[in-house]
C-alpha atoms as a PDB file:
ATOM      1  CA  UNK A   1     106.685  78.540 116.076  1.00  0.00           C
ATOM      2  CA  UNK A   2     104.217  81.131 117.518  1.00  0.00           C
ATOM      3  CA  UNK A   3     100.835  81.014 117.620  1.00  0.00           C
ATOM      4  CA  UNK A   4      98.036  83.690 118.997  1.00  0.00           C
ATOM      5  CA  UNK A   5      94.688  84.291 118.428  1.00  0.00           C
ATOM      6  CA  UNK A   6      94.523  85.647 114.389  1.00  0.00           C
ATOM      7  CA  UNK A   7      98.144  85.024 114.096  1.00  0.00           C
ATOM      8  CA  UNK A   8     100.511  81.820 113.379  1.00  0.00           C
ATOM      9  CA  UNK A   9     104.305  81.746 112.441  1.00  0.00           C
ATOM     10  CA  UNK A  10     105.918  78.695 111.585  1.00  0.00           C
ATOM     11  CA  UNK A  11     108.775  77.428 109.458  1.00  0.00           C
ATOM     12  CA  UNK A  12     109.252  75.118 106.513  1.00  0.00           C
ATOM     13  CA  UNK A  13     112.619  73.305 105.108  1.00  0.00           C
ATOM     14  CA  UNK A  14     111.602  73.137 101.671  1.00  0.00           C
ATOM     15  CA  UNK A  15     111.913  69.565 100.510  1.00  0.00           C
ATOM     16  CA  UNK A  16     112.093  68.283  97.140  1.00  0.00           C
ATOM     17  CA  UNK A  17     108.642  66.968  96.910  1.00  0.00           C
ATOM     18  CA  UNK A  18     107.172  70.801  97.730  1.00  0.00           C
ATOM     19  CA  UNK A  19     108.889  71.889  94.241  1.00  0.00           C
ATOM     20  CA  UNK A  20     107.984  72.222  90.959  1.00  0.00           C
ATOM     21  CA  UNK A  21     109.266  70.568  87.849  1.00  0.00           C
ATOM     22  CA  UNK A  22     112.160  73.307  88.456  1.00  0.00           C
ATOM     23  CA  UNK A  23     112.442  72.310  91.539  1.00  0.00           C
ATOM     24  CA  UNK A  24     111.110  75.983  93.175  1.00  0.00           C
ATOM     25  CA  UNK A  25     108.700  76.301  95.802  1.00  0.00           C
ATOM     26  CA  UNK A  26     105.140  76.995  94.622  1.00  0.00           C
ATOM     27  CA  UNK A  27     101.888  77.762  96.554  1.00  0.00           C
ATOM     28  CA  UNK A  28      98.388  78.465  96.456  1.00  0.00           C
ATOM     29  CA  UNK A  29      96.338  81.478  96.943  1.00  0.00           C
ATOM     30  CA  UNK A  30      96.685  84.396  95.344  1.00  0.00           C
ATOM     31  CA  UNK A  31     100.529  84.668  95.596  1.00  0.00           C
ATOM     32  CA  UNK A  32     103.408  87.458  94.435  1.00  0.00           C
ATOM     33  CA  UNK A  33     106.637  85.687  94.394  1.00  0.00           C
ATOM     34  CA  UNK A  34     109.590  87.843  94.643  1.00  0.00           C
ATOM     35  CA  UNK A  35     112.816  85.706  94.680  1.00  0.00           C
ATOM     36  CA  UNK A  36     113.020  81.994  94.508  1.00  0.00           C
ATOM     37  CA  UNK A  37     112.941  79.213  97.608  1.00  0.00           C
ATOM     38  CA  UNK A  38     115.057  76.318  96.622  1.00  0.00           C
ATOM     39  CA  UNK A  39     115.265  72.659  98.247  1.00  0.00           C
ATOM     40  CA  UNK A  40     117.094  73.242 101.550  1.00  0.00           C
ATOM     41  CA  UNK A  41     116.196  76.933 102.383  1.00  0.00           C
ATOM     42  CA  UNK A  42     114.253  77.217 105.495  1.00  0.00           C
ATOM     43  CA  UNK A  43     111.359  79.438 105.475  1.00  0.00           C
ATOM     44  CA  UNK A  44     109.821  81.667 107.916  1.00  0.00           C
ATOM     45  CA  UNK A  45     105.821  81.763 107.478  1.00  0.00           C
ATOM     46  CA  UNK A  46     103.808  84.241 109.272  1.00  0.00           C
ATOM     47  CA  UNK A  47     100.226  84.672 108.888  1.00  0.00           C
ATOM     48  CA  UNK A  48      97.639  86.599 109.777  1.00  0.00           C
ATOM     49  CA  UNK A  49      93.531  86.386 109.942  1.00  0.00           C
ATOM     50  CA  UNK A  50      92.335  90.291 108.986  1.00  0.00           C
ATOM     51  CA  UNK A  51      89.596  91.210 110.440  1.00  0.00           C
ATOM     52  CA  UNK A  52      85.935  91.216 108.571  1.00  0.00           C
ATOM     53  CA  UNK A  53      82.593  92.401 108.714  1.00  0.00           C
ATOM     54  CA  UNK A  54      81.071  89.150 106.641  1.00  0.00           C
ATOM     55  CA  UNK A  55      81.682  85.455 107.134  1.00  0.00           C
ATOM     56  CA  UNK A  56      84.386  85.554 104.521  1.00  0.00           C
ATOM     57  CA  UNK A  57      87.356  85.441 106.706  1.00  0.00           C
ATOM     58  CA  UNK A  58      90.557  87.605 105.201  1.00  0.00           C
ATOM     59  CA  UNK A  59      93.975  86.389 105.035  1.00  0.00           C
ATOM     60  CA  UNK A  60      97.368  87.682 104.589  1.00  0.00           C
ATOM     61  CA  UNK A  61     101.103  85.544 104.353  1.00  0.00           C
ATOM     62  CA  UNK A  62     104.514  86.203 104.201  1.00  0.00           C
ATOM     63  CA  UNK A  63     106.942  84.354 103.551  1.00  0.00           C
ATOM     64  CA  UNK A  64     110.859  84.874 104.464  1.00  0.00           C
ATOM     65  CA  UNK A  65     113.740  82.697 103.947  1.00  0.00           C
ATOM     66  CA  UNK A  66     116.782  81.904 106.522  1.00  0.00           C
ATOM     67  CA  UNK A  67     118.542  84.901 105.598  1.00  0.00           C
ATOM     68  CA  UNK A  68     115.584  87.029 106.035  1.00  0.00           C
ATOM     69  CA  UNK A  69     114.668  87.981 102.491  1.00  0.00           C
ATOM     70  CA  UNK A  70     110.934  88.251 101.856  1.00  0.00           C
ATOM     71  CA  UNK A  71     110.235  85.806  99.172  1.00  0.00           C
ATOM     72  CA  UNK A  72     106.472  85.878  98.513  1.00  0.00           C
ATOM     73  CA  UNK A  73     103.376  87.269  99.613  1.00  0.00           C
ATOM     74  CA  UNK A  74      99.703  86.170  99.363  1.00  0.00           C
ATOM     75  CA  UNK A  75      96.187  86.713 100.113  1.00  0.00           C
ATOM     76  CA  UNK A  76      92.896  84.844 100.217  1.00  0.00           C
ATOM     77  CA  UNK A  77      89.273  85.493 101.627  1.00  0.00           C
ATOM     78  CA  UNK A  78      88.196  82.393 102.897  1.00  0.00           C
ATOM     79  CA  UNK A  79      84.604  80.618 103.316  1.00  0.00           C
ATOM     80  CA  UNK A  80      83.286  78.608 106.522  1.00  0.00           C
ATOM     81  CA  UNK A  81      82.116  75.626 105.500  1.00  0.00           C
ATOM     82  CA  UNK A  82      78.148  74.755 106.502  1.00  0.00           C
ATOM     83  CA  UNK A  83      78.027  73.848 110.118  1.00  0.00           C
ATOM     84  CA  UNK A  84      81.351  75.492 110.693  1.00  0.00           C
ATOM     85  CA  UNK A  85      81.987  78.643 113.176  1.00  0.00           C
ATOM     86  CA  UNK A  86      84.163  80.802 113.370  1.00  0.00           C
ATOM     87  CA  UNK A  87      87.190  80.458 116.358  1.00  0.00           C
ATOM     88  CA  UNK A  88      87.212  82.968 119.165  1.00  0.00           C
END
């Protein structure tokens, strides 16, 4: 795991209980999967925060499995909630 300011990689067995009904990994966000993560693959997640101009944070993913093969990408813009600020 790595972590800095606007960036975070981590990793991820994928467990049955992440999978779908055919038993495959499925997320969130908008997502383009390009080859299947099945239970037991370990994923590599990295992430980054793009920078913005509004307070609708921008976010990009991907994700790549133990033999290094991208398997999805994704995006979302994201909203603080009230009270919330954003992190330094």
């Amino acid at each position: 795991m790595a972590w800095r300011p606007g960036f975070v990689e981590m990793r991820l067995e994928v467990r049955l209980e992440l999978c779908n009904a055919n038993e495959l990994l499925h997320a969130r966000l908008t997502t383009q999967f390009i080859k299947a993560a099945r239970e037991g693959d370990v994923l590599t997640i990295l992430g980054a925060w793009r920078p913005s101009t509004s307070r609708s944070p921008f976010a990009e993913t991907e994700i790549h499995d133990q033999n290094g093969d991208l398997i999805a990408t994704g995006t979302g813009t994201f909203r603080y909630l009230k009270g919330e600020e954003a992190a330094d």
